[in-house]
PDB file of N, CA and C in Angstrom:
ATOM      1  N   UNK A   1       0.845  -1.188   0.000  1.00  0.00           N
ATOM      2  CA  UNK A   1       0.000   0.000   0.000  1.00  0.00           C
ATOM      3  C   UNK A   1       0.887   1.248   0.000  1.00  0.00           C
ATOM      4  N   UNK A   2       0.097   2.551  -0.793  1.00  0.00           N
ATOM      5  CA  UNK A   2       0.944   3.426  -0.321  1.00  0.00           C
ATOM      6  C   UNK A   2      -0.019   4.521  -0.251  1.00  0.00           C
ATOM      7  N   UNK A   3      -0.074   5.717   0.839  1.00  0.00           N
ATOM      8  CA  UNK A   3      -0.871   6.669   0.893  1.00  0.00           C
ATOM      9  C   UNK A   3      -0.080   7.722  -0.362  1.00  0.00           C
ATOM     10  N   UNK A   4      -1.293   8.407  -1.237  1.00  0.00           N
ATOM     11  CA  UNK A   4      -1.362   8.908  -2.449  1.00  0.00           C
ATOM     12  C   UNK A   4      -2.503  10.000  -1.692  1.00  0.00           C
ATOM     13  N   UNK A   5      -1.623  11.625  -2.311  1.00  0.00           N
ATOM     14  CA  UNK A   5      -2.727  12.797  -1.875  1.00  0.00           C
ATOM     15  C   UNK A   5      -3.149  13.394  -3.109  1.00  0.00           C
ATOM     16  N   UNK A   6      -4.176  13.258  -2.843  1.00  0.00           N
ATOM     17  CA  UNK A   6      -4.887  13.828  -4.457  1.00  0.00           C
ATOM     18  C   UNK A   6      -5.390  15.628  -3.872  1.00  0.00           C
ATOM     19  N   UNK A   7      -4.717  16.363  -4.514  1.00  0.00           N
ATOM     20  CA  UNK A   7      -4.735  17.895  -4.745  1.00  0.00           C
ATOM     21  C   UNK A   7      -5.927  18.172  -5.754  1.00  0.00           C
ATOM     22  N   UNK A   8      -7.202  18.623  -4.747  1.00  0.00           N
ATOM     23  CA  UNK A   8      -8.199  19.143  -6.438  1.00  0.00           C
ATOM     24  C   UNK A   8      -7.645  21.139  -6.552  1.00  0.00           C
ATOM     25  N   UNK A   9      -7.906  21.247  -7.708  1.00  0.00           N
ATOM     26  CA  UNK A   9      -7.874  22.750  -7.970  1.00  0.00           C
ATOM     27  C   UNK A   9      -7.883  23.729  -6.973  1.00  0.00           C
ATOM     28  N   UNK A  10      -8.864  23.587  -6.092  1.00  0.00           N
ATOM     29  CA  UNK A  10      -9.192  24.445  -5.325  1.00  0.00           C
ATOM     30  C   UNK A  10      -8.608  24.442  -3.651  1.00  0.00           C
ATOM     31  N   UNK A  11      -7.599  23.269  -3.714  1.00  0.00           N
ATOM     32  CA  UNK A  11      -6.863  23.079  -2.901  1.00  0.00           C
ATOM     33  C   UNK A  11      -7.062  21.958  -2.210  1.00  0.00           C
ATOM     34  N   UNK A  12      -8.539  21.677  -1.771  1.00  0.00           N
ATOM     35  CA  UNK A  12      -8.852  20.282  -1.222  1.00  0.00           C
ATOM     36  C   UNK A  12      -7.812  19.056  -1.013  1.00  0.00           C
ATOM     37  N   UNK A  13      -7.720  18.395   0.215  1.00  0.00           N
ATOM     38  CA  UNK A  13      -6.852  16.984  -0.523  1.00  0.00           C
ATOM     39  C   UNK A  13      -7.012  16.260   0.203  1.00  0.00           C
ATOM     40  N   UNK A  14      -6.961  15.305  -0.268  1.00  0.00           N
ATOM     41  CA  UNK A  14      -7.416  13.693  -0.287  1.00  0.00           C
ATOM     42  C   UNK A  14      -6.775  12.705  -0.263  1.00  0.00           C
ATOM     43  N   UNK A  15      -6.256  12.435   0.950  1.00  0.00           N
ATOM     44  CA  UNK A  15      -5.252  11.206   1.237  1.00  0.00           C
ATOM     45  C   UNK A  15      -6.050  10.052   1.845  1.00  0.00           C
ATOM     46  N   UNK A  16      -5.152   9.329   0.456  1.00  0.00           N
ATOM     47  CA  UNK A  16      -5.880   7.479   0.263  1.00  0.00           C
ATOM     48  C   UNK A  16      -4.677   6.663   0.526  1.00  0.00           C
ATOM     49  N   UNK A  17      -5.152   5.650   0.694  1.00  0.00           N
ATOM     50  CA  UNK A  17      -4.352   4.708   0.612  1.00  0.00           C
ATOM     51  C   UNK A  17      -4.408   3.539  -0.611  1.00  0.00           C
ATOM     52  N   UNK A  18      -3.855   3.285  -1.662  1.00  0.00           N
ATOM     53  CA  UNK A  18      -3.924   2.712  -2.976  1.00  0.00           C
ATOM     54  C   UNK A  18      -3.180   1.663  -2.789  1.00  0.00           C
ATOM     55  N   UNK A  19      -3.624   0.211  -3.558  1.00  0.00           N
ATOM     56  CA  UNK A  19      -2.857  -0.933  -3.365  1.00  0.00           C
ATOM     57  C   UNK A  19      -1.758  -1.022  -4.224  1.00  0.00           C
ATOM     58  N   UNK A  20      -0.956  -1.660  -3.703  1.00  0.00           N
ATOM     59  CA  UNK A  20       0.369  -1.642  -4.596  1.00  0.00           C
ATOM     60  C   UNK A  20      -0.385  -2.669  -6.094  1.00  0.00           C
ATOM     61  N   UNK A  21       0.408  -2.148  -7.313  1.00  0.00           N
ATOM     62  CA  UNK A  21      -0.076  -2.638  -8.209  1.00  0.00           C
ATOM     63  C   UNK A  21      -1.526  -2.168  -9.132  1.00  0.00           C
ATOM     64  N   UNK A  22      -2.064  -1.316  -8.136  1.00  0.00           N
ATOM     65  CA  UNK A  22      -2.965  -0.389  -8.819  1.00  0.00           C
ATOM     66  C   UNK A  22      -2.555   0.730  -9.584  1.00  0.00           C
ATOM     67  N   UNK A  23      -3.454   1.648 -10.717  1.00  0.00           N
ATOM     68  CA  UNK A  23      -2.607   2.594 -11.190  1.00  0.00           C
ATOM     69  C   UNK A  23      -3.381   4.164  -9.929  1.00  0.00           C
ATOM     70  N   UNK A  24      -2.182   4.871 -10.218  1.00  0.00           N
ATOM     71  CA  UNK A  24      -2.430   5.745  -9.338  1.00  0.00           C
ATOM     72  C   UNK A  24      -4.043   6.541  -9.700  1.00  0.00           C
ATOM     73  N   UNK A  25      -4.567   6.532 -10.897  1.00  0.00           N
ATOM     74  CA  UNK A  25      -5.914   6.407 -11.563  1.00  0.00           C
ATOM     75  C   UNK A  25      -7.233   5.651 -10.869  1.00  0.00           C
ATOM     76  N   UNK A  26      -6.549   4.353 -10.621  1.00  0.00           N
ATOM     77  CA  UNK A  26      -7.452   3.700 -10.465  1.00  0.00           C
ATOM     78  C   UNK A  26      -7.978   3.800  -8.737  1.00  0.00           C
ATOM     79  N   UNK A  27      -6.497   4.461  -7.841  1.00  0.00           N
ATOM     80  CA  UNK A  27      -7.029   4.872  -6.828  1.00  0.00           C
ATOM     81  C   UNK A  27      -8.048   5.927  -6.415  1.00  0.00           C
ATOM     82  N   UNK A  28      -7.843   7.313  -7.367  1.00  0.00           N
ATOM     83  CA  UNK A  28      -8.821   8.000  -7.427  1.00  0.00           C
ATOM     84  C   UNK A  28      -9.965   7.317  -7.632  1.00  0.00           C
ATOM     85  N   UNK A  29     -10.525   6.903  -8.627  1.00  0.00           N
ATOM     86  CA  UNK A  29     -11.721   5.908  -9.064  1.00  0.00           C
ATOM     87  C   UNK A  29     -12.083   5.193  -7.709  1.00  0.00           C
ATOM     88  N   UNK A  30     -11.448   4.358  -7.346  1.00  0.00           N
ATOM     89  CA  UNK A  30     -11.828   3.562  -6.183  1.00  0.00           C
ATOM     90  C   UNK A  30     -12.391   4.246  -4.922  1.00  0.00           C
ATOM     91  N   UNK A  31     -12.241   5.219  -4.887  1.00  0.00           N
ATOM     92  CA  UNK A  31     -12.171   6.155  -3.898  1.00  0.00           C
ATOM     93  C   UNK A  31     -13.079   6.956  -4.250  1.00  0.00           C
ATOM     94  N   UNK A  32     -13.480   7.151  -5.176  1.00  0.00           N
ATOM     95  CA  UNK A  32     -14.608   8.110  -5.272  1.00  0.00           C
ATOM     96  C   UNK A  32     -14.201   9.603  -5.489  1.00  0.00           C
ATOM     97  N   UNK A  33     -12.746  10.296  -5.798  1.00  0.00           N
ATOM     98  CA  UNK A  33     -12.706  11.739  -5.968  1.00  0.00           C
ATOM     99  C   UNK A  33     -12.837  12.239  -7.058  1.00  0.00           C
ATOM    100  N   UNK A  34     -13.088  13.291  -6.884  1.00  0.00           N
ATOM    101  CA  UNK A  34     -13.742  14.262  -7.640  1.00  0.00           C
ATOM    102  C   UNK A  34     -12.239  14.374  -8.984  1.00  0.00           C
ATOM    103  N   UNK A  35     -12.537  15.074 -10.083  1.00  0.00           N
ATOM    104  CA  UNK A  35     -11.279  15.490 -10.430  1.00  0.00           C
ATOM    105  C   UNK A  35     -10.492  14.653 -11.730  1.00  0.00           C
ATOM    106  N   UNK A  36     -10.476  13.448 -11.481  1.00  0.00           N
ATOM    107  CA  UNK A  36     -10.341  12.177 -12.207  1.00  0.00           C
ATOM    108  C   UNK A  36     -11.080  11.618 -12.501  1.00  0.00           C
ATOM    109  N   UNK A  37     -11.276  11.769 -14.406  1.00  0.00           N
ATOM    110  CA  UNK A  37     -12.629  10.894 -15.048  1.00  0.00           C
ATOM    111  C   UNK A  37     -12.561   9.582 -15.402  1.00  0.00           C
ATOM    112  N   UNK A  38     -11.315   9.999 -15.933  1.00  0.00           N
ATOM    113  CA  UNK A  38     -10.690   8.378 -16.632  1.00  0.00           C
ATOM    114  C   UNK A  38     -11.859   7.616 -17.506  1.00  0.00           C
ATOM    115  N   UNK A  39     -12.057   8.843 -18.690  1.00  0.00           N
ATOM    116  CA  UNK A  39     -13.624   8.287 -19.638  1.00  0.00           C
ATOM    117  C   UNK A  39     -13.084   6.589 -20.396  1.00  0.00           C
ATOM    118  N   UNK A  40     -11.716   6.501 -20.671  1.00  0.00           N
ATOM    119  CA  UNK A  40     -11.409   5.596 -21.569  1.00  0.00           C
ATOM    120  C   UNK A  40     -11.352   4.150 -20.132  1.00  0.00           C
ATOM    121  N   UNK A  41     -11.295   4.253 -18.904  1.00  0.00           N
ATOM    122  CA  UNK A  41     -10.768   2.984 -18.156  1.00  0.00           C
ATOM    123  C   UNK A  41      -9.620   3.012 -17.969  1.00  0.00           C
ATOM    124  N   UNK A  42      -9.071   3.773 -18.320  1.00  0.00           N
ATOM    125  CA  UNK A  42      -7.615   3.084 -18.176  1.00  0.00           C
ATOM    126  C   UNK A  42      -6.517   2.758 -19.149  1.00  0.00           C
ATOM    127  N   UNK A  43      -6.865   3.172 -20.660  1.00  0.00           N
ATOM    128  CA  UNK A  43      -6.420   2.445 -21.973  1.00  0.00           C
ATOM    129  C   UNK A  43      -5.489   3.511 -22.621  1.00  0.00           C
ATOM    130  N   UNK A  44      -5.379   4.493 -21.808  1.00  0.00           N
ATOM    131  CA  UNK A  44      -4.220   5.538 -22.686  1.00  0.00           C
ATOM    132  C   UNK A  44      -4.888   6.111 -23.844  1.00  0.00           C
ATOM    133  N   UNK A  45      -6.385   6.201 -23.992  1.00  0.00           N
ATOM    134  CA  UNK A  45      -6.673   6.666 -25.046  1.00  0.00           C
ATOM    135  C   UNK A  45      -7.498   7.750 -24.838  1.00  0.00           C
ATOM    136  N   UNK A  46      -7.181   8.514 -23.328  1.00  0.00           N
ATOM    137  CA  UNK A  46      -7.737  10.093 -23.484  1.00  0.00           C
ATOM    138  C   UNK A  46      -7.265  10.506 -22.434  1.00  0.00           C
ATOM    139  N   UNK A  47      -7.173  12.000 -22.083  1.00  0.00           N
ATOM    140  CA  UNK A  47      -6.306  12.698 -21.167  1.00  0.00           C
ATOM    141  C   UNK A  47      -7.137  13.149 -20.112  1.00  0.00           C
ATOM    142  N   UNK A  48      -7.959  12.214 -19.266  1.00  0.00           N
ATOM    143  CA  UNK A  48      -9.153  12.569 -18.405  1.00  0.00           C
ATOM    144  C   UNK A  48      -8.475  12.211 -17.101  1.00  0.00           C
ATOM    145  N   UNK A  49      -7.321  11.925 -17.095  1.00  0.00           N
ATOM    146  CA  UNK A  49      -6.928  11.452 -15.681  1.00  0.00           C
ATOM    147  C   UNK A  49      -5.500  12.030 -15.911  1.00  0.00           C
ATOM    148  N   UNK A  50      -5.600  13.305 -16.364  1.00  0.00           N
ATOM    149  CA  UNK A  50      -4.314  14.412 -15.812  1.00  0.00           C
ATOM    150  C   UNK A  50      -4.245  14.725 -14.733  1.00  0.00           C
ATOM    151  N   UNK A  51      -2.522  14.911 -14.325  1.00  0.00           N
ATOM    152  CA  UNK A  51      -2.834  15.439 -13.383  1.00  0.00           C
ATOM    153  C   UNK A  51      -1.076  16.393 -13.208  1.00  0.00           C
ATOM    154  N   UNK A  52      -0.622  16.833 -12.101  1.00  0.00           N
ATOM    155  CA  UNK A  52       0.637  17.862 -12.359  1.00  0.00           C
ATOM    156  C   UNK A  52       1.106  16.871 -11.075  1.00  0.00           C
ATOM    157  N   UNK A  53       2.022  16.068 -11.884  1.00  0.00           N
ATOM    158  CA  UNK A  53       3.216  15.885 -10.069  1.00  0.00           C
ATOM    159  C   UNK A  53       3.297  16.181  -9.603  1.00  0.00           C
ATOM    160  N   UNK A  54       4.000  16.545  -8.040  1.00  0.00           N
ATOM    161  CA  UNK A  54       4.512  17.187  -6.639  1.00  0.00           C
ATOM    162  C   UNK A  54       5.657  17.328  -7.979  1.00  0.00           C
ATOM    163  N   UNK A  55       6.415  18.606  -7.485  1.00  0.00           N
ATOM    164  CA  UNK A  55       7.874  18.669  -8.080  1.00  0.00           C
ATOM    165  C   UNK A  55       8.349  17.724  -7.336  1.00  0.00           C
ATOM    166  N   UNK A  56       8.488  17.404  -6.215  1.00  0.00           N
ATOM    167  CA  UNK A  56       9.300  16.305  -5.361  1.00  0.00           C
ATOM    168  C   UNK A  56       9.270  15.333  -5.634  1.00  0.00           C
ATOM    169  N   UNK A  57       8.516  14.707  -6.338  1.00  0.00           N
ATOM    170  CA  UNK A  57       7.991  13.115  -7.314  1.00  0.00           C
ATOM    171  C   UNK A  57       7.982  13.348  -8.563  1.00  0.00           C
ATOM    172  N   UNK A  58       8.910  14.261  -9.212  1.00  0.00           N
ATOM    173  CA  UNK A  58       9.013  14.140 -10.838  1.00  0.00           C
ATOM    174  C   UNK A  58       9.686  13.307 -10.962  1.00  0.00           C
ATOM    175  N   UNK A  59      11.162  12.938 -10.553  1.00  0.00           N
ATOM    176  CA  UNK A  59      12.108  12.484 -11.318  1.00  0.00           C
ATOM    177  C   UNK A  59      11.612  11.012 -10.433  1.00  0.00           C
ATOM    178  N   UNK A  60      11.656  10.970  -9.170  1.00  0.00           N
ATOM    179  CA  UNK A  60      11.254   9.507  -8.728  1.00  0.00           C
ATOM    180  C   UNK A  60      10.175   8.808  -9.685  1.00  0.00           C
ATOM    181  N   UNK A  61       9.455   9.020 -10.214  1.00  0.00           N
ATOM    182  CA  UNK A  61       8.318   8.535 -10.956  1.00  0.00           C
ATOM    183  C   UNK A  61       9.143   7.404 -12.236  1.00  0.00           C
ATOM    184  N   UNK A  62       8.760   6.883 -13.194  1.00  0.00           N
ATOM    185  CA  UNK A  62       9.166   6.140 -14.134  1.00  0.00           C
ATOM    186  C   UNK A  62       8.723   6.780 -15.099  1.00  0.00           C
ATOM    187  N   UNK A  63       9.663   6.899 -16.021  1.00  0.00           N
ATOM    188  CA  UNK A  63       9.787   7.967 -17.413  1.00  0.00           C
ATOM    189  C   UNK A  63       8.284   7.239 -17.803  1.00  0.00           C
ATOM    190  N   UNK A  64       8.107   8.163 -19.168  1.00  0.00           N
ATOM    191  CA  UNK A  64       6.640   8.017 -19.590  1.00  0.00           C
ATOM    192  C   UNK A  64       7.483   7.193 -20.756  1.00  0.00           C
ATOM    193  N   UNK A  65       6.045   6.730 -21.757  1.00  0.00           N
ATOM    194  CA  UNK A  65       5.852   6.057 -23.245  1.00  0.00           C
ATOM    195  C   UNK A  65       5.315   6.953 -23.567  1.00  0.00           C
ATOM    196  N   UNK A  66       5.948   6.463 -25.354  1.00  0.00           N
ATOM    197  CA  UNK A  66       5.842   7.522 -25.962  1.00  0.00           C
ATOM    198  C   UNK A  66       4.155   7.849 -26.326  1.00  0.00           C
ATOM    199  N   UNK A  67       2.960   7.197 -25.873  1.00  0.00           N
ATOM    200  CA  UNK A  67       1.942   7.123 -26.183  1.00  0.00           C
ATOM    201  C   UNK A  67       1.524   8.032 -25.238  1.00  0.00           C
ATOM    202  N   UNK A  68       1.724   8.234 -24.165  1.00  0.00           N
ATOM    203  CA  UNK A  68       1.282   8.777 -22.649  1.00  0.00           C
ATOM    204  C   UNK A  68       2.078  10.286 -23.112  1.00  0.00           C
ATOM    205  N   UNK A  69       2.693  10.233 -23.964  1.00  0.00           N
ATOM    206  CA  UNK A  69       3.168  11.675 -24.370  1.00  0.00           C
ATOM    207  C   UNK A  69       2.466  12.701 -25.487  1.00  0.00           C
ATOM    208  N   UNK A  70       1.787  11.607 -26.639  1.00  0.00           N
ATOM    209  CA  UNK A  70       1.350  11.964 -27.222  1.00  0.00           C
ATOM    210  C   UNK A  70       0.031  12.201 -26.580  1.00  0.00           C
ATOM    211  N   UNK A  71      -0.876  11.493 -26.228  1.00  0.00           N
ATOM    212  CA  UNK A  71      -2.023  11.802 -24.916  1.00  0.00           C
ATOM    213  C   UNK A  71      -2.189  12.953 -24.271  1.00  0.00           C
ATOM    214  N   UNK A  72      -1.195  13.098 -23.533  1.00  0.00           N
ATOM    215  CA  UNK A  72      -0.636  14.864 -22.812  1.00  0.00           C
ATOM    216  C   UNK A  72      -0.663  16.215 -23.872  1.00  0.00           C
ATOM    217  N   UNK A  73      -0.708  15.542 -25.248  1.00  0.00           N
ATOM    218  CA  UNK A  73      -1.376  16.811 -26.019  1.00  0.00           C
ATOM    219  C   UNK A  73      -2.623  17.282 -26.038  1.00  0.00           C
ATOM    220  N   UNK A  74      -3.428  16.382 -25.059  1.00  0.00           N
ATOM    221  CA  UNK A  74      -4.842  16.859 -25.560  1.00  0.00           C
ATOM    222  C   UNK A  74      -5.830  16.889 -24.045  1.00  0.00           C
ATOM    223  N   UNK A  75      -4.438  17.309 -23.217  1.00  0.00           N
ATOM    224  CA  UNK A  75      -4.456  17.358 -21.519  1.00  0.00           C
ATOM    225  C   UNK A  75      -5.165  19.003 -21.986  1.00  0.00           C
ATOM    226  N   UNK A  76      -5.826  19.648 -20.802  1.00  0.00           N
ATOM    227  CA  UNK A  76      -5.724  20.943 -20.244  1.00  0.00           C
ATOM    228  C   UNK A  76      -4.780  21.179 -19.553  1.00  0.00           C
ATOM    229  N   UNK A  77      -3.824  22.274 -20.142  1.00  0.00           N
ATOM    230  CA  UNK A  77      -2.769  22.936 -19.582  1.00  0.00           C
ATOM    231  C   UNK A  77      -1.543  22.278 -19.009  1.00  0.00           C
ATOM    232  N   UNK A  78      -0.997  21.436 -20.047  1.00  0.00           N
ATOM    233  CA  UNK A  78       0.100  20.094 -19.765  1.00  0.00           C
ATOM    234  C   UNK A  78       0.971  21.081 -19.196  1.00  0.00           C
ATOM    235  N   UNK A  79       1.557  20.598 -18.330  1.00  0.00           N
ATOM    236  CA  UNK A  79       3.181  21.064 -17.701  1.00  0.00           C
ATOM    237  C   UNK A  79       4.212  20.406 -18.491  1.00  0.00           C
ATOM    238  N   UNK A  80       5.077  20.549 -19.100  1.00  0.00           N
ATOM    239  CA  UNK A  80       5.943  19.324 -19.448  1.00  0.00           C
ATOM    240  C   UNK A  80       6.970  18.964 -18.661  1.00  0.00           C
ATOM    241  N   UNK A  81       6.717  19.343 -17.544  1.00  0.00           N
ATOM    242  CA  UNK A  81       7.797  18.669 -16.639  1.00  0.00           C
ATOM    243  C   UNK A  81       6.672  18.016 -15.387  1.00  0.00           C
ATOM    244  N   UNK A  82       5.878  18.286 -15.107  1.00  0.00           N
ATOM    245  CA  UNK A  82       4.783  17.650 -14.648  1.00  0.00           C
ATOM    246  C   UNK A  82       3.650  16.905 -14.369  1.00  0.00           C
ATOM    247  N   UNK A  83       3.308  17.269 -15.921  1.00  0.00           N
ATOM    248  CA  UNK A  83       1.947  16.695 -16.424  1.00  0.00           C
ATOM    249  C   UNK A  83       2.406  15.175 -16.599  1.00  0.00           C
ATOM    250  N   UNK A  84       1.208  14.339 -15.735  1.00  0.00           N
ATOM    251  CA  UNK A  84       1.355  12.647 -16.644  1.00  0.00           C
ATOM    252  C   UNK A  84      -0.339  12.519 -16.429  1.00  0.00           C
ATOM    253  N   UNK A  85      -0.249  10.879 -17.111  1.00  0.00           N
ATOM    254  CA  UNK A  85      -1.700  10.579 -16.820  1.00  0.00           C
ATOM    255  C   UNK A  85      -1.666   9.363 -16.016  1.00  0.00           C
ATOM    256  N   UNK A  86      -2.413   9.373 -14.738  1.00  0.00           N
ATOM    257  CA  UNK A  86      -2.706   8.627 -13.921  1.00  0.00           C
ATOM    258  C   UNK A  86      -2.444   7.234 -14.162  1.00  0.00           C
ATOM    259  N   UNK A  87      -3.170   6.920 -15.137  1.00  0.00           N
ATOM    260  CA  UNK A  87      -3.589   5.622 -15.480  1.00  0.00           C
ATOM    261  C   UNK A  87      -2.268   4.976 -16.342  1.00  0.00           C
ATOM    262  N   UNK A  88      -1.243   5.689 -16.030  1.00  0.00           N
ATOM    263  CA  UNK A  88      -0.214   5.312 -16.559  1.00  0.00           C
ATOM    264  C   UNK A  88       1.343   5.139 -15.739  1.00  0.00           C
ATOM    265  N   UNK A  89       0.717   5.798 -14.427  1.00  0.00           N
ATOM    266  CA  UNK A  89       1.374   5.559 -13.021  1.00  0.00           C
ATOM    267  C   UNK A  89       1.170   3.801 -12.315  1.00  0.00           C
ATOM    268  N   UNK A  90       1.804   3.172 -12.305  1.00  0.00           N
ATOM    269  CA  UNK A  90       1.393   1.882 -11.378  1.00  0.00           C
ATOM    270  C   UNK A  90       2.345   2.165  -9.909  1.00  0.00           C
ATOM    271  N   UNK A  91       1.232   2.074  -8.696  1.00  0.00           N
ATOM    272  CA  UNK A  91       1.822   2.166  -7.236  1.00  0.00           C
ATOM    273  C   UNK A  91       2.655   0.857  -7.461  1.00  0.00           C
ATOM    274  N   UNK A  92       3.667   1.920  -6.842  1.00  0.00           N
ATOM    275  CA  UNK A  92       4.734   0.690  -5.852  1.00  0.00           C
ATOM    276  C   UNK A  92       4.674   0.898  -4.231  1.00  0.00           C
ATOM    277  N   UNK A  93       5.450   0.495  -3.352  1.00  0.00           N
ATOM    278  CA  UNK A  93       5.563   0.874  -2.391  1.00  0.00           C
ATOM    279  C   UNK A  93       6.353   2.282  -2.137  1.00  0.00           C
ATOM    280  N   UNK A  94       7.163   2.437  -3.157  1.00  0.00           N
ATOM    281  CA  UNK A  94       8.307   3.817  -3.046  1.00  0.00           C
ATOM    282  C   UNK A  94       6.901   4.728  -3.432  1.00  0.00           C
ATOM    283  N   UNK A  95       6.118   4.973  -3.893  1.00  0.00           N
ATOM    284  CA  UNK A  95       5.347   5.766  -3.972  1.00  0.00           C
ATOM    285  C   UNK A  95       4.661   6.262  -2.960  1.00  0.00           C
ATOM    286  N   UNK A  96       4.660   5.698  -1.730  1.00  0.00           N
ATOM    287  CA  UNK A  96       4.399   5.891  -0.668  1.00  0.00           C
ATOM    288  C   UNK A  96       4.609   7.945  -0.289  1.00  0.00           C
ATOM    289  N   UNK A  97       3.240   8.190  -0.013  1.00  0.00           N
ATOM    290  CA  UNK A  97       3.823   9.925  -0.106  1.00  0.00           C
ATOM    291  C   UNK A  97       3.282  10.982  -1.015  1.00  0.00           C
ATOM    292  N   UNK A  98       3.479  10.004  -2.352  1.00  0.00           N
ATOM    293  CA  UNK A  98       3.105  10.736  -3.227  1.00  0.00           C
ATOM    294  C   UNK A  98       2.012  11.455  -3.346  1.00  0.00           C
ATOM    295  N   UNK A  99       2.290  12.940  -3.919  1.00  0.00           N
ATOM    296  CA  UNK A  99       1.428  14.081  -4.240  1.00  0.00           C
ATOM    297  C   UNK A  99       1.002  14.326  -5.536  1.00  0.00           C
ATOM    298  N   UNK A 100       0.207  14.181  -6.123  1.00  0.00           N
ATOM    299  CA  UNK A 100      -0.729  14.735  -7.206  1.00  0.00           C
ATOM    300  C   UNK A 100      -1.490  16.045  -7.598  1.00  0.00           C
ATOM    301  N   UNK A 101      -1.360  17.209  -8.224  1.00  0.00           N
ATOM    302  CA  UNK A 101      -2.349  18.288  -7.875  1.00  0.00           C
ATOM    303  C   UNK A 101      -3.457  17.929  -9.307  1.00  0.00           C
ATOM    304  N   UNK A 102      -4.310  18.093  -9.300  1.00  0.00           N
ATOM    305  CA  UNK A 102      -5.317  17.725 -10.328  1.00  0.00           C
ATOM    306  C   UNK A 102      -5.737  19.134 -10.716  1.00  0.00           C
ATOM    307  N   UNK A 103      -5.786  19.422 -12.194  1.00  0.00           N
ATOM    308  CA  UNK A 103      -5.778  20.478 -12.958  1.00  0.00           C
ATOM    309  C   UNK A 103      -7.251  21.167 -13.102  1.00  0.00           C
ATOM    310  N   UNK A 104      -7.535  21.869 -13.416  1.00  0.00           N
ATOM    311  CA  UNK A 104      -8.955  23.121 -12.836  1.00  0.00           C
ATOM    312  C   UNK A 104     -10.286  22.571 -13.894  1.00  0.00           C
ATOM    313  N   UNK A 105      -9.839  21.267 -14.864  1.00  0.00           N
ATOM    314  CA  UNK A 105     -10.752  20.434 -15.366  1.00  0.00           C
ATOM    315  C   UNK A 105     -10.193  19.405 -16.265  1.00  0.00           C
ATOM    316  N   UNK A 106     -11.073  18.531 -16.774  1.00  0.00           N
ATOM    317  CA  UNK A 106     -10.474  17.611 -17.900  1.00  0.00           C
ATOM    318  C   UNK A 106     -11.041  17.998 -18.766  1.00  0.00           C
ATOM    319  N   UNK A 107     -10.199  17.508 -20.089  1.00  0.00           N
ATOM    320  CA  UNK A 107     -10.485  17.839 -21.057  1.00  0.00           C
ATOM    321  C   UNK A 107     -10.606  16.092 -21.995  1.00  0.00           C
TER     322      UNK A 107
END
């Protein structure tokens, strides 16, 4: 397990606890927050589960594919040093901590 804080827009946050092996996506979902649509499930085929890293969990994270990059074009207001999509995060235990801020809508 690792506790995961989900940041909505307006500051709110929401610390869960997500099973290892889940995507950091699918914890929002499970959980019920606001913020994360994730219209496709999970399939990398839409940018509904953006969100902006903690700067402190950029580089710890696992580089993206090149699909999850092309995706992030059609994010609201990609960071490119920040922006990923959820559903493309899988918890480990080192994730333990991790911060998420979720962007002012999906697109």
């Amino acid at each position: 397990m690792a506790q995961i804080t989900y940041v909505e827009h307006d500051g709110t946050r929401h610390e869960v606890q997500v099973a290892t092996g889940l995507t950091v996506m699918e914890g929002a979902r499970d959980n019920n927050l606001p913020g994360i649509e994730a219209d496709c499930g999970g399939a990398c085929a839409c940018s509904t589960c953006h969100v902006y890293v903690d700067a402190a969990w950029v580089a710890q994270l696992p580089g993206m594919d090149e699909m999850e990059k092309d995706m992030l074009d059609f994010a609201w207001e990609p960071d490119p040093e920040r922006s990923r999509l959820t559903c493309q995060i899988q918890v480990t235990e080192a994730m333990d901590g991790l911060v998420v801020h979720l962007p002012e809508k999906q697109v």
